[in-house]
C-alpha atoms as a PDB file:
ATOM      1  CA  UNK A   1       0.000   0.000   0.000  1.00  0.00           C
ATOM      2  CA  UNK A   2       2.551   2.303   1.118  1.00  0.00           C
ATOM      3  CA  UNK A   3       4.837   1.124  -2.612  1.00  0.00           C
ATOM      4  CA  UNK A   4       1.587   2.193  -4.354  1.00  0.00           C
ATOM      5  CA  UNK A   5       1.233   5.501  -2.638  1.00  0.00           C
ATOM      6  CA  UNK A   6       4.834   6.007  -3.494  1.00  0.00           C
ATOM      7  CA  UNK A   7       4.870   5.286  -7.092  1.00  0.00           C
ATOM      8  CA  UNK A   8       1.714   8.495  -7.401  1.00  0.00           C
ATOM      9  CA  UNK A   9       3.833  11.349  -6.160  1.00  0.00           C
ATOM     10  CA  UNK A  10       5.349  13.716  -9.024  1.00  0.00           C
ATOM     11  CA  UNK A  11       7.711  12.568 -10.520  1.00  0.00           C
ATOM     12  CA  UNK A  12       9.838  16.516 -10.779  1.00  0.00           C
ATOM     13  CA  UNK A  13      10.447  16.049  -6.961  1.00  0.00           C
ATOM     14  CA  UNK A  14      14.046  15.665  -5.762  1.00  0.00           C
ATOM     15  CA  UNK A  15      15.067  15.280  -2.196  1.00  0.00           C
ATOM     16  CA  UNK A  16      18.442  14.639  -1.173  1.00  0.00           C
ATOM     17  CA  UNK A  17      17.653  11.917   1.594  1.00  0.00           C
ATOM     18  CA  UNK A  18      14.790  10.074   2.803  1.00  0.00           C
ATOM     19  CA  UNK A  19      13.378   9.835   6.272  1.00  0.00           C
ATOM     20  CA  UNK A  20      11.397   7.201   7.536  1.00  0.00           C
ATOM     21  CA  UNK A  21       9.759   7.340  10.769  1.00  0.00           C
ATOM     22  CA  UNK A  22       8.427   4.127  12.464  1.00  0.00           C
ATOM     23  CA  UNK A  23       8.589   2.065   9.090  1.00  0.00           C
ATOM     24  CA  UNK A  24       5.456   0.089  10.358  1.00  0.00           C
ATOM     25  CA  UNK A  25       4.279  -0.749   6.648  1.00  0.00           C
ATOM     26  CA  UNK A  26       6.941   0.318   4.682  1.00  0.00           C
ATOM     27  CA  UNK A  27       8.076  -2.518   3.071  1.00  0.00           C
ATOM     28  CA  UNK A  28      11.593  -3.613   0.751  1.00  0.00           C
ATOM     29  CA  UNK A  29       9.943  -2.803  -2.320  1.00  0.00           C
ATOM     30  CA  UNK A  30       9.087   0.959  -1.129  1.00  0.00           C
ATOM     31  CA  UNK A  31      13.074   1.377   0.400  1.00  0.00           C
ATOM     32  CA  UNK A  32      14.159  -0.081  -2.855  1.00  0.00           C
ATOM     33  CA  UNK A  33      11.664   2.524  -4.931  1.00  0.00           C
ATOM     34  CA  UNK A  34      12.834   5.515  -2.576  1.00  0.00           C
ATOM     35  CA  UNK A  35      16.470   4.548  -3.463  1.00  0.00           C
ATOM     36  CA  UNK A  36      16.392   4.450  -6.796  1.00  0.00           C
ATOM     37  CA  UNK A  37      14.763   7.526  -7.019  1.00  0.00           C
ATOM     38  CA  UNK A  38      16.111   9.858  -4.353  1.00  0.00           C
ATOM     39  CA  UNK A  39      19.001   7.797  -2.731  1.00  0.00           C
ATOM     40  CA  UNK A  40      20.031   7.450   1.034  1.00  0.00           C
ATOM     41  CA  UNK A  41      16.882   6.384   3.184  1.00  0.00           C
ATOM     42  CA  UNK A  42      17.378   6.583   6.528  1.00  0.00           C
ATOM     43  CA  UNK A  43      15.230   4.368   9.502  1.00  0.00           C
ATOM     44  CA  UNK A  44      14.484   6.241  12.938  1.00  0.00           C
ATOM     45  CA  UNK A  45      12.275   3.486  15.157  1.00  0.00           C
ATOM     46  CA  UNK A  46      11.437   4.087  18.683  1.00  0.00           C
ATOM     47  CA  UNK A  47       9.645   1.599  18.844  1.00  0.00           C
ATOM     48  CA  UNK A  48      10.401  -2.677  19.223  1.00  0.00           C
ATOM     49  CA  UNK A  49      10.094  -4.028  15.795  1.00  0.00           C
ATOM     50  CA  UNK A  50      12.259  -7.258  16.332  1.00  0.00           C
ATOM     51  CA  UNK A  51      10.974  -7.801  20.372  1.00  0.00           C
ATOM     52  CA  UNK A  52       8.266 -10.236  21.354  1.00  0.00           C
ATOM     53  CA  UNK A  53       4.919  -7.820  20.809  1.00  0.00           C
ATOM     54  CA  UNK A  54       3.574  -7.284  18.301  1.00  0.00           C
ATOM     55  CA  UNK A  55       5.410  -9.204  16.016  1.00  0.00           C
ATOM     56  CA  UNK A  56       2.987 -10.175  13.367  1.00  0.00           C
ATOM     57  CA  UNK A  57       2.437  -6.233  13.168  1.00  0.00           C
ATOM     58  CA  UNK A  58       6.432  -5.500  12.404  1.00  0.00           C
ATOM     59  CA  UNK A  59       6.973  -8.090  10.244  1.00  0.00           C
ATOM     60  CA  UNK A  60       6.846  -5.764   7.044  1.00  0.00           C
ATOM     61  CA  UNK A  61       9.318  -3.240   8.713  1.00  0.00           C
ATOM     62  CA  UNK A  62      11.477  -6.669   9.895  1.00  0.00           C
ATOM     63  CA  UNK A  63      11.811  -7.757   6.193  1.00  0.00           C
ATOM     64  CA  UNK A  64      13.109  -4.460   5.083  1.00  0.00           C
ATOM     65  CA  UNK A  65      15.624  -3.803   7.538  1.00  0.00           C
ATOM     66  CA  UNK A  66      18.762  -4.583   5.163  1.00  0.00           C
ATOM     67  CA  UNK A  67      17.367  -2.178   2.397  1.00  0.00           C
ATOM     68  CA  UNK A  68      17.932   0.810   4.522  1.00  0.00           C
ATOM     69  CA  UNK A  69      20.823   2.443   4.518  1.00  0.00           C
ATOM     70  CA  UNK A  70      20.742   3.663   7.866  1.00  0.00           C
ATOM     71  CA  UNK A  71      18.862   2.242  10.873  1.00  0.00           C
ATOM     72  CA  UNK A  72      18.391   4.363  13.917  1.00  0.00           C
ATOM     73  CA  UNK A  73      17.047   2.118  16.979  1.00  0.00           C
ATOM     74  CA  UNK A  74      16.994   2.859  20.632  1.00  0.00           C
ATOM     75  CA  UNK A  75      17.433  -0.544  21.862  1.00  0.00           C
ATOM     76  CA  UNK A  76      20.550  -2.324  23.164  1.00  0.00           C
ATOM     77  CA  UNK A  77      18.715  -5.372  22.162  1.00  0.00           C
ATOM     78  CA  UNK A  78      17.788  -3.451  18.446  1.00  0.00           C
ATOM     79  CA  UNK A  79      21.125  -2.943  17.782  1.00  0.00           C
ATOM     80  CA  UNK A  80      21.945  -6.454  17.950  1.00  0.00           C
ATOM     81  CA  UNK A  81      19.051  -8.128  16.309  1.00  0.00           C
ATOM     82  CA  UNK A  82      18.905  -5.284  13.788  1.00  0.00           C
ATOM     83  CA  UNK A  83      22.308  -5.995  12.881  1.00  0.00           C
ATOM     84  CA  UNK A  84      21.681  -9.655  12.741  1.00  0.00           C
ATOM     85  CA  UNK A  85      18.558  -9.130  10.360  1.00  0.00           C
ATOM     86  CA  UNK A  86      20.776  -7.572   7.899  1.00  0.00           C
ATOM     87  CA  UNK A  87      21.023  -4.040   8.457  1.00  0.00           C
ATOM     88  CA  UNK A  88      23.485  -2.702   6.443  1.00  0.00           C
ATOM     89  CA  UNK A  89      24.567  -0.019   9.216  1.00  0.00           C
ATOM     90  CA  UNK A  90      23.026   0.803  12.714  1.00  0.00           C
ATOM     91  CA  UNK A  91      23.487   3.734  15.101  1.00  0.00           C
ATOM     92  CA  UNK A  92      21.737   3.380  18.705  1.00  0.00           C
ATOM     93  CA  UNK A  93      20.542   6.876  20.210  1.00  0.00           C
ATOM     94  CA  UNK A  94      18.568   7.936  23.092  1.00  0.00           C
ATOM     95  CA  UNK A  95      14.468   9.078  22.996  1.00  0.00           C
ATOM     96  CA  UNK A  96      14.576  12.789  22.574  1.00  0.00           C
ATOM     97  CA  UNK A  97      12.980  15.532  24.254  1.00  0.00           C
ATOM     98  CA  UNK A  98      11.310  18.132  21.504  1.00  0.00           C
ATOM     99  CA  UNK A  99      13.016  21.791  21.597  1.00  0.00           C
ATOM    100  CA  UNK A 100      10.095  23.806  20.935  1.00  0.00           C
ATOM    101  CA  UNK A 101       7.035  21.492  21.755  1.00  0.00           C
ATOM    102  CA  UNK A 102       8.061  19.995  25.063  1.00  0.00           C
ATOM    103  CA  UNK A 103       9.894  23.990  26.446  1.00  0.00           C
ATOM    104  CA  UNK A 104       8.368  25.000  29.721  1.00  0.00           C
ATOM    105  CA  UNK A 105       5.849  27.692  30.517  1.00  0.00           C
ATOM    106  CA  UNK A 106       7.524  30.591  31.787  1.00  0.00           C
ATOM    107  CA  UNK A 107       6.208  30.656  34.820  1.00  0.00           C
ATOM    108  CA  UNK A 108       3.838  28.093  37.146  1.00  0.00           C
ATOM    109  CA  UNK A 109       1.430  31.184  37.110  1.00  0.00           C
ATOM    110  CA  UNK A 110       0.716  30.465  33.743  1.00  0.00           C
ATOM    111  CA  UNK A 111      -0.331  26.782  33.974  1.00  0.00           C
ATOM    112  CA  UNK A 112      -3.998  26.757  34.296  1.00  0.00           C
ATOM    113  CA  UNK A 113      -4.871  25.818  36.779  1.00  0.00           C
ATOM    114  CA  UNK A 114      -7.039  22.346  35.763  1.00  0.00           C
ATOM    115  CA  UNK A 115      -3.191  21.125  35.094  1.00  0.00           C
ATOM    116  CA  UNK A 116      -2.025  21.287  38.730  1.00  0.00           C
ATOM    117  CA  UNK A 117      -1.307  18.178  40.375  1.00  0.00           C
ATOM    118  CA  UNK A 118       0.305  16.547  43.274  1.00  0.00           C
ATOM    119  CA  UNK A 119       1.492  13.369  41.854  1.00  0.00           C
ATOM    120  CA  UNK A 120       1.033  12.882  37.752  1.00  0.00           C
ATOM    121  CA  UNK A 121       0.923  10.445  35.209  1.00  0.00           C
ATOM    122  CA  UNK A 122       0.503  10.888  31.392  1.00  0.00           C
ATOM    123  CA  UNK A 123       0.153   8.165  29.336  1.00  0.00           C
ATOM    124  CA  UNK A 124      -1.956   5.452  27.879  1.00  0.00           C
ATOM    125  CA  UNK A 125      -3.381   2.107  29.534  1.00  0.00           C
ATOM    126  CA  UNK A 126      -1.591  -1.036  28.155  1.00  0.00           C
ATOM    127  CA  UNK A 127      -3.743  -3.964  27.667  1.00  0.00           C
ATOM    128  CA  UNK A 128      -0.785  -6.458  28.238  1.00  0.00           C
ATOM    129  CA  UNK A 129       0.835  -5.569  31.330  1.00  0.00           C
ATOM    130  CA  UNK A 130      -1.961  -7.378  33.445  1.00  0.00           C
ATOM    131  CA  UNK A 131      -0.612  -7.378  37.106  1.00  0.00           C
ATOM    132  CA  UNK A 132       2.171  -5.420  36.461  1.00  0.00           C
ATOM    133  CA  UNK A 133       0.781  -2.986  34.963  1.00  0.00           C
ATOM    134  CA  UNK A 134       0.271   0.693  35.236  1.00  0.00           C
ATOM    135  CA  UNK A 135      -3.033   0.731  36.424  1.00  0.00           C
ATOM    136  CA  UNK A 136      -2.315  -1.714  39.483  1.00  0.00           C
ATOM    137  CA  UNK A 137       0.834   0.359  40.154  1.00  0.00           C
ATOM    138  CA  UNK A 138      -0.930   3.672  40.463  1.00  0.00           C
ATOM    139  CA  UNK A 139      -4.015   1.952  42.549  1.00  0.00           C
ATOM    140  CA  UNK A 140      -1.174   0.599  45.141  1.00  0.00           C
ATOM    141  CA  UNK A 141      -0.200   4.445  45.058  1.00  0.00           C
ATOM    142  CA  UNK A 142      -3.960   6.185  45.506  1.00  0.00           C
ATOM    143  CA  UNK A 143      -4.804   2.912  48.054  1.00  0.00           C
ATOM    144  CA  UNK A 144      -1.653   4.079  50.030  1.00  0.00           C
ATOM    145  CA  UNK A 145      -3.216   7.739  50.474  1.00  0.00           C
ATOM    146  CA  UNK A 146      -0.762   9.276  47.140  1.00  0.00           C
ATOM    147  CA  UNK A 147      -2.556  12.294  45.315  1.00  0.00           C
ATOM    148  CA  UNK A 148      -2.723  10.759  41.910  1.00  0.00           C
ATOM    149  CA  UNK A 149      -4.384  12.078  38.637  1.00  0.00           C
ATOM    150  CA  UNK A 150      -3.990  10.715  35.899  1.00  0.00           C
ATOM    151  CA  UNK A 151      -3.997  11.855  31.941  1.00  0.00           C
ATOM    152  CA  UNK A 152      -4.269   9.635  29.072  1.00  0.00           C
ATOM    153  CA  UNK A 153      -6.573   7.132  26.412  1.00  0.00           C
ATOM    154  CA  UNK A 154      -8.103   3.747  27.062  1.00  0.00           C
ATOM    155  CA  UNK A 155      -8.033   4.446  31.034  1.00  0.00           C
ATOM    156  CA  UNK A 156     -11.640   2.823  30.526  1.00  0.00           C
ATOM    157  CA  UNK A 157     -11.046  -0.276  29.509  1.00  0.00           C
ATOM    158  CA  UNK A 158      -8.480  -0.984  32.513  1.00  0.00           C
ATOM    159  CA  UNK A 159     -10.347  -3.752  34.748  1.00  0.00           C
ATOM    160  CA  UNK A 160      -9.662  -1.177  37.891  1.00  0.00           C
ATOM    161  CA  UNK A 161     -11.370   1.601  36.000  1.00  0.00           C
ATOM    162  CA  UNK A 162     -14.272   1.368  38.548  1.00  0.00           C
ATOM    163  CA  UNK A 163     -11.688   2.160  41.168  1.00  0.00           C
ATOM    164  CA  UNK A 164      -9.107   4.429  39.643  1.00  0.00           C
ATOM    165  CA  UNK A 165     -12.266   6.971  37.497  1.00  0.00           C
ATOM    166  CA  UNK A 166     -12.600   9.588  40.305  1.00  0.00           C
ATOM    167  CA  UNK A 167      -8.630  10.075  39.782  1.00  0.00           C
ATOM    168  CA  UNK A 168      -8.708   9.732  35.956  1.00  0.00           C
ATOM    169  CA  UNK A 169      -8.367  13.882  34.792  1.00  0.00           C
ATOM    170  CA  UNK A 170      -8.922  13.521  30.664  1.00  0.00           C
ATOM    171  CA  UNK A 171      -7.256  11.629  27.729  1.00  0.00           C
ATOM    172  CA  UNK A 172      -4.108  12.380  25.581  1.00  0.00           C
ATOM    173  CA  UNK A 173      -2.419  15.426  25.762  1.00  0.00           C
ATOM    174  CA  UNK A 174      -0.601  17.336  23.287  1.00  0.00           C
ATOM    175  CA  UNK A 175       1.087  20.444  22.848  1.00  0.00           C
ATOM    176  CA  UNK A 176       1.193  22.820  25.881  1.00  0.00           C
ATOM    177  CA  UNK A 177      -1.512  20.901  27.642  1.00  0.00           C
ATOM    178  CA  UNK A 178       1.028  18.314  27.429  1.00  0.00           C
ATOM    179  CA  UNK A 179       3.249  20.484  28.914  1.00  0.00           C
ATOM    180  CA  UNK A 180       1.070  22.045  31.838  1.00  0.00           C
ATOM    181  CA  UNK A 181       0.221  18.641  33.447  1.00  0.00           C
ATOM    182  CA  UNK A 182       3.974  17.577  33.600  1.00  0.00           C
ATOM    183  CA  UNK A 183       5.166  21.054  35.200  1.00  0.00           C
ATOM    184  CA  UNK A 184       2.121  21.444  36.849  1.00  0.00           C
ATOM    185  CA  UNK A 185       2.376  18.172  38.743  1.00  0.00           C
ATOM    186  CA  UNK A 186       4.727  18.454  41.864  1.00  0.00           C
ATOM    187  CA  UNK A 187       5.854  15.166  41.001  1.00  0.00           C
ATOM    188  CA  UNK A 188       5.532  13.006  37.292  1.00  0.00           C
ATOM    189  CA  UNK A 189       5.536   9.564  37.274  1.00  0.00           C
ATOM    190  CA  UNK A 190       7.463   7.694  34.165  1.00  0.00           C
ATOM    191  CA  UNK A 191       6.612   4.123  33.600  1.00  0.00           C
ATOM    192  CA  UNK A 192       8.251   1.601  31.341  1.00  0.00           C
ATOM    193  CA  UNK A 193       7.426  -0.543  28.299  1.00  0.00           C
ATOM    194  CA  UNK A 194       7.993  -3.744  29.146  1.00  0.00           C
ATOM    195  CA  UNK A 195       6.773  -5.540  26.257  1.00  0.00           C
ATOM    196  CA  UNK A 196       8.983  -3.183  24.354  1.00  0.00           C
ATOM    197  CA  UNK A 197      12.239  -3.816  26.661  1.00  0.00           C
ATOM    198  CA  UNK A 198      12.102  -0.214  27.858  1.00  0.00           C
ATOM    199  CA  UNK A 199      15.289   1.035  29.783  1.00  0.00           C
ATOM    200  CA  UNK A 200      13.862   4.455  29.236  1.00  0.00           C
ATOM    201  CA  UNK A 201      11.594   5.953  26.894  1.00  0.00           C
ATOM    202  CA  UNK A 202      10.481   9.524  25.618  1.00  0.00           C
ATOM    203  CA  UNK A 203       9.288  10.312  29.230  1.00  0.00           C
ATOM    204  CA  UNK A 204      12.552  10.081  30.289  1.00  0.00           C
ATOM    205  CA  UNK A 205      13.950  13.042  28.539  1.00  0.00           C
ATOM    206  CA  UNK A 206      10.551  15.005  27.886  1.00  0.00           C
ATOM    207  CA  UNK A 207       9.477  15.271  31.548  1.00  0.00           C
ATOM    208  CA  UNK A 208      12.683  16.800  32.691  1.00  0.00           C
ATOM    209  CA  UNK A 209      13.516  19.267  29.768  1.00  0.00           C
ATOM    210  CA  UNK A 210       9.436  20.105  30.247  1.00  0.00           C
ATOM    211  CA  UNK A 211      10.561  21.417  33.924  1.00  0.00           C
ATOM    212  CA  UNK A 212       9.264  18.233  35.523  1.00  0.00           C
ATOM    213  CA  UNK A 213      10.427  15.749  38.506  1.00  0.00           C
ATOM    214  CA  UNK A 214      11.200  13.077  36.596  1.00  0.00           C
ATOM    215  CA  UNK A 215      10.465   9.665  39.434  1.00  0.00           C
ATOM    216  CA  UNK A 216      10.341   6.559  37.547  1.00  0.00           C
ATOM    217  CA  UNK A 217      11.635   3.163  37.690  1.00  0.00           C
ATOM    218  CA  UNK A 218      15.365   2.457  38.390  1.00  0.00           C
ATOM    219  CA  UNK A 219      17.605   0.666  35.309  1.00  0.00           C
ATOM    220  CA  UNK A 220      20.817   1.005  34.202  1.00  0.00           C
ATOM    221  CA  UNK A 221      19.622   3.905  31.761  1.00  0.00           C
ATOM    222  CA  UNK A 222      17.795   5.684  33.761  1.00  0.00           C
ATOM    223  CA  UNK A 223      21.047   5.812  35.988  1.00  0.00           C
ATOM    224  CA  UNK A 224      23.621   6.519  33.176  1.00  0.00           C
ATOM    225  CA  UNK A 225      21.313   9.887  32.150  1.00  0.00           C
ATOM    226  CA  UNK A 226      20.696  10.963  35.697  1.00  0.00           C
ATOM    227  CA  UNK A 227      22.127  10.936  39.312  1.00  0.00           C
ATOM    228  CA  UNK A 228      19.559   9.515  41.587  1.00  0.00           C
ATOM    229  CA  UNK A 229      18.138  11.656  44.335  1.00  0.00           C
ATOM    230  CA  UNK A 230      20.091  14.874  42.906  1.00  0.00           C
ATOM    231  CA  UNK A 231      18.419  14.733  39.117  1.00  0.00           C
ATOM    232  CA  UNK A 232      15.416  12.466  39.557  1.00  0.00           C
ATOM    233  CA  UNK A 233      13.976   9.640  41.847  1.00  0.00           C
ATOM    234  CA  UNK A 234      14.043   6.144  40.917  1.00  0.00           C
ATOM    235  CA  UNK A 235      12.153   3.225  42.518  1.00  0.00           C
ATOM    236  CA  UNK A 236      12.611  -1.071  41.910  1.00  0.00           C
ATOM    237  CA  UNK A 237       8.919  -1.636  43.432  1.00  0.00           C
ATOM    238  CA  UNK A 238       5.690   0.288  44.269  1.00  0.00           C
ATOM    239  CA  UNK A 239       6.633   0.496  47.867  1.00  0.00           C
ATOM    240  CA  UNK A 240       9.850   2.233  47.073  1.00  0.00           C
ATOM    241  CA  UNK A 241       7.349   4.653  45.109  1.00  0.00           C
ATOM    242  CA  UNK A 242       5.251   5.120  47.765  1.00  0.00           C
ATOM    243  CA  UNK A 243       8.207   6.581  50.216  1.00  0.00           C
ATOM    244  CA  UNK A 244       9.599   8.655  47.512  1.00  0.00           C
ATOM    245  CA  UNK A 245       6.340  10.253  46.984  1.00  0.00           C
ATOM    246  CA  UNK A 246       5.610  10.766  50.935  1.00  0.00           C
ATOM    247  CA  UNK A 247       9.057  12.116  51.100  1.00  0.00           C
ATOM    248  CA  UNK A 248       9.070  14.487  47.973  1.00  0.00           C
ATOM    249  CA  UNK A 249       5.726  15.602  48.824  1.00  0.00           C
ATOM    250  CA  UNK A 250       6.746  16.836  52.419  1.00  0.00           C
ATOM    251  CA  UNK A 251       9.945  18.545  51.202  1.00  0.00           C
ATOM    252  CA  UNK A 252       9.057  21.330  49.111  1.00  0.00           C
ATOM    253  CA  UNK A 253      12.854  22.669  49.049  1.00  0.00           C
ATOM    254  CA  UNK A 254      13.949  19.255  48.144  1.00  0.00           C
ATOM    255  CA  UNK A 255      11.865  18.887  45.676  1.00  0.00           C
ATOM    256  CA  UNK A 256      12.728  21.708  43.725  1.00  0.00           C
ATOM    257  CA  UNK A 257      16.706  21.356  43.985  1.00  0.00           C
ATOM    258  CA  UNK A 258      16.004  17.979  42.172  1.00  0.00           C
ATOM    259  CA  UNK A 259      13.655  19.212  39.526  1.00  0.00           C
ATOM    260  CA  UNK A 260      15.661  21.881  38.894  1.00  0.00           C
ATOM    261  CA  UNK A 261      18.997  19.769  38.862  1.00  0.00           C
ATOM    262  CA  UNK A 262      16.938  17.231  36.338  1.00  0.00           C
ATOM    263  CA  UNK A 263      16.127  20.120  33.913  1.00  0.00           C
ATOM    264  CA  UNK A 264      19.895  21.358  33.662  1.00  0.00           C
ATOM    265  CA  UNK A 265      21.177  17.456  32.807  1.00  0.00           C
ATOM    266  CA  UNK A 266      18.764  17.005  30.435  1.00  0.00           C
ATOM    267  CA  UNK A 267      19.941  20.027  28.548  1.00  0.00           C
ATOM    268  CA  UNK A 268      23.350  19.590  28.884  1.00  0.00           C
ATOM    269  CA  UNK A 269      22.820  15.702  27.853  1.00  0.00           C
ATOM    270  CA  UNK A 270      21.944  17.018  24.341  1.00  0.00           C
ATOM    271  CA  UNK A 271      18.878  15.130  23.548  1.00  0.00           C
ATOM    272  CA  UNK A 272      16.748  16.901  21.754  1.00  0.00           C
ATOM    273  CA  UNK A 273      15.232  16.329  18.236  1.00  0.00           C
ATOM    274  CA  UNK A 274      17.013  18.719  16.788  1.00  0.00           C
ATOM    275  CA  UNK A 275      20.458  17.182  17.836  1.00  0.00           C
ATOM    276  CA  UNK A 276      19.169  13.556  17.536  1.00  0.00           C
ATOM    277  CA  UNK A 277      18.451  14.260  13.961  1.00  0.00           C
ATOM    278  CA  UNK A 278      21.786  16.240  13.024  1.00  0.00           C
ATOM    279  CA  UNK A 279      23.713  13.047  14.624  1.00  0.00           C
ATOM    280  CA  UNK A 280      22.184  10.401  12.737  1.00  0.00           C
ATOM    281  CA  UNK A 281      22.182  12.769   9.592  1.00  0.00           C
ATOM    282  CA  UNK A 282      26.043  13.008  10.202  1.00  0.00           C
ATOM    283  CA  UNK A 283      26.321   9.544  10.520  1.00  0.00           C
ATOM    284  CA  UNK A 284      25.451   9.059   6.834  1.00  0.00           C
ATOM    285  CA  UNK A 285      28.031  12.156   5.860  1.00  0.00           C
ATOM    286  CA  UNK A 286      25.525  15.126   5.759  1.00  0.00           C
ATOM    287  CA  UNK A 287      28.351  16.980   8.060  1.00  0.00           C
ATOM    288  CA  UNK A 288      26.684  20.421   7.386  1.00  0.00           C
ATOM    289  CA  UNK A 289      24.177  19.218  10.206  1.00  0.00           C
ATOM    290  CA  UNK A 290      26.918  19.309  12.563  1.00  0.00           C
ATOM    291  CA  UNK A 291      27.125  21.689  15.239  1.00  0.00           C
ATOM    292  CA  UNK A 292      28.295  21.907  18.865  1.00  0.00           C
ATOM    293  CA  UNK A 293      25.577  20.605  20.493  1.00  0.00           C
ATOM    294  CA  UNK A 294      25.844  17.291  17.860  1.00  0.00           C
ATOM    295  CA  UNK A 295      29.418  16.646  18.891  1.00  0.00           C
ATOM    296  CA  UNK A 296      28.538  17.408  22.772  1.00  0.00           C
ATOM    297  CA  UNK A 297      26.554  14.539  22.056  1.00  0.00           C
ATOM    298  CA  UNK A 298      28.626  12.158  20.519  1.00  0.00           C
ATOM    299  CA  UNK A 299      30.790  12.696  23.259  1.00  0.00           C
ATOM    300  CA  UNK A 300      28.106  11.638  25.166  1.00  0.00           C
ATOM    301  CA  UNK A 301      27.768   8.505  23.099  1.00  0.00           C
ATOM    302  CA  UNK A 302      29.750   6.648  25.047  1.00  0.00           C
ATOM    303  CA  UNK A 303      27.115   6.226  27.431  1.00  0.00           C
ATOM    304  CA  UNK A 304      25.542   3.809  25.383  1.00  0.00           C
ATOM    305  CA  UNK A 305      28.357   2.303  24.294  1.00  0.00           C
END
């Protein structure tokens, strides 16, 4: 489908490089077409193509993987089985933070105030987590006497919607609601993918860099981007949560020298868009992308490394 949609654009166009976000459908035959008609194409996947879920979804993306000339994957385990499947060259980055979309209001004046929170999460309800999941997690948290609200799609369909509805505050947010709820919130919750092998994900850098508290679970990525208890709180279960919370929530001062800690690291990691996508540009010899900021963060690389 995508191959046919392809073969209908003009003709007169001329790009220098293509980019291909997610690659969910985009199959050999379409990396081959782009190619031969414009040259490099480039993969940037934050998502789990050669993981356990959702295989039967990824297997078009899986079967293109050595047409590309670039493959940009977020994985430890992506870089390995991306290189097995073929890939003809693979750069691992970090999730980014967006510049413009994910800057901070000025002020906490300016948050309205339907945004303000105690404790926050934003995000979606996985259907596969069962126990584990997200919605036990954050019942554990409102059953212990934690302020919770909560922000995101499919909340519903959770079987402890009937007990987590009254904390429940709307569904996706974008832009500078986005925004509002994560500074607005004197603490923001991060929780991990598991069925995608998440060591961190977009949370990671967005709720910082957004002027957030970033508290989430501990792993060794979370702990290579941030000092714990100076940058951002980490947990290993939901009792560890719990005492975080009671403690952040009681310590106003404290709370601030660690979200405002968080935001400088996250801008002096380097991880925004803009910088993600002049790195892996520079990896296939568009140099002009470079800047400082790009070689602060291949310095940085190492990290992941």
């Amino acid at each position: 489908m995508v191959y046919d949609w392809l073969i209908r654009i003009d003709q007169n166009q001329k790009y220098d490089l293509v980019w291909v976000n997610g690659g969910l459908d985009v199959s050999a035959k379409a990396v081959a077409y782009l190619k031969k008609r414009f040259g490099q194409v480039v993969l940037y996947i934050n998502d789990d193509p050669t993981g356990p879920r959702d295989r039967l979804n990824w297997a078009t993306c899986r079967q293109a993987i050595s047409s590309y000339d670039l493959c940009a994957v977020v994985r430890p385990h992506s870089e390995l089985e991306f290189r097995f499947g073929g890939a003809k060259k693979v750069t691992r980055i970090w999730m980014s933070y967006d510049e413009v979309a994910h800057a901070p209001f000025a002020s906490l004046d300016d948050i309205p105030s339907g945004f303000k929170s105690e404790v926050a999460f934003v995000g979606t309800w996985m259907r596969d987590e069962g126990r584990s999941g997200r919605d036990y997690f954050l019942l554990e948290l409102v059953k212990a006497g934690i302020p919770v609200s909560i922000w995101g799609d499919r909340w519903h369909k959770s079987p402890l919607w009937t007990q987590l509805k009254n904390f429940w505050r709307g569904g996706s947010l974008g832009g500078k609601d986005y925004v509002a709820a994560i500074q607005g919130a004197k603490i923001s919750l991060g929780f991990l993918s598991k069925g995608n092998r998440d060591l961190h994900t977009r949370r990671s850098s967005e709720i910082p860099y957004a002027g957030g508290l970033f508290c989430a679970e501990r792993t060794s990525e979370h702990l290579q981007m941030y000092q714990e208890g100076v940058e951002a709180v980490f947990w290993s279960s939901v009792g560890e949560c719990i005492a975080r919370c009671r403690e952040l929530l009681a310590n106003d001062a404290r709370r601030e020298q660690i979200r405002a800690a968080g935001m400088k690291r996250i801008r002096g990691l380097a991880l925004g868009n803009e910088t993600i996508c002049r790195k892996v540009l520079a990896e296939l010899g568009y140099d002009l992308f470079r800047n400082e900021a790009t070689d602060h963060f291949f310095r940085l690389q190492a990290l992941i490394h």
